[in-house]
Protein backbone atom coordinates (compact mmCIF):
# COMPACT_ATOMS: atom_id res chain seq x y z
CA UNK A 1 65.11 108.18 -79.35
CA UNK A 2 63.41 104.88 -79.77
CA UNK A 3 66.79 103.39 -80.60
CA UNK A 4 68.37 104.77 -77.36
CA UNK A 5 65.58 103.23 -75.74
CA UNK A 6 65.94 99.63 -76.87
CA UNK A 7 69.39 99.93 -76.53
CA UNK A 8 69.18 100.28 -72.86
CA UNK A 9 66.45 97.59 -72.38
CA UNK A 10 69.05 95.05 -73.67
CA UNK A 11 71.51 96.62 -71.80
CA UNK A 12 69.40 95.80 -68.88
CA UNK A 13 68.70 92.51 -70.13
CA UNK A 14 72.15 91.38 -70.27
CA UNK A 15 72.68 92.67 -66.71
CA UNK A 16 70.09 91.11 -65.22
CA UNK A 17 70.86 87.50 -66.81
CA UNK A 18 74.28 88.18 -65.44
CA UNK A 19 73.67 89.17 -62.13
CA UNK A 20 74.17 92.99 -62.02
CA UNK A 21 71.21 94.12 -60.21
CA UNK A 22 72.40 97.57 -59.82
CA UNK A 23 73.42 98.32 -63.21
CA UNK A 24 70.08 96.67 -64.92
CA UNK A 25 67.51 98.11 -62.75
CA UNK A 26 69.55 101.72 -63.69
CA UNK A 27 69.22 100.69 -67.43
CA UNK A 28 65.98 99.60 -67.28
CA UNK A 29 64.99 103.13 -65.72
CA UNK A 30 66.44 104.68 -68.40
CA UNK A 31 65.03 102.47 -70.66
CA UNK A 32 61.61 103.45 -69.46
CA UNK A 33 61.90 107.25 -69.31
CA UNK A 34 63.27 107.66 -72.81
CA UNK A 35 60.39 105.38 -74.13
CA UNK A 36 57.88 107.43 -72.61
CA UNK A 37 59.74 110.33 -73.78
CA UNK A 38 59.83 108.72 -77.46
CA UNK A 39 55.96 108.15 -77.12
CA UNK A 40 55.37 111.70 -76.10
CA UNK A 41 56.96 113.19 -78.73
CA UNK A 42 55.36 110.84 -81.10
CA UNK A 43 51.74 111.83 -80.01
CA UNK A 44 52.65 115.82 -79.99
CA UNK A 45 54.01 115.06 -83.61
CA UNK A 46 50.27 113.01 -85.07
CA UNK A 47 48.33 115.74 -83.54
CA UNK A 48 50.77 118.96 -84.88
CA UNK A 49 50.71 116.71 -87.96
CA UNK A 50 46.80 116.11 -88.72
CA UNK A 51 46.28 119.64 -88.57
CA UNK A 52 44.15 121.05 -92.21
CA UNK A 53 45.21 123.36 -94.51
C-alpha cells in the first residue's frame, strides 16, 4: 500500500514539473488517501499486535 502510495506522489511530481496540473493534483489525491489508508492500517495492526497472551 505504501508502495502504491509513493508511486503516485512521483507520479504527481513528474506532472507537476511538466506542467500537467490536472493529472498531478489527481495523483497527488491519490497519493494522499492511500497514505492515510497505509497509516491506518498500520496503527489497527500495532494495537491488534501488542495485545498479551
Amino acid at each position: 500500500m505504501l508502495s502504491w502510495s509513493l508511486t503516485f506522489l512521483v507520479i504527481a511530481i513528474i506532472a507537476a514539473v511538466l506542467g500537467f496540473s490536472g493529472i498531478a493534483g489527481t495523483a497527488a489525491g491519490i497519493a494522499k488517501i492511500l497514505f492515510v489508508v497505509f497509516l491506518i492500517i498500520w496503527i489497527i495492526s500495532m494495537v491488534l499486535g501488542r495485545k498479551a497472551p
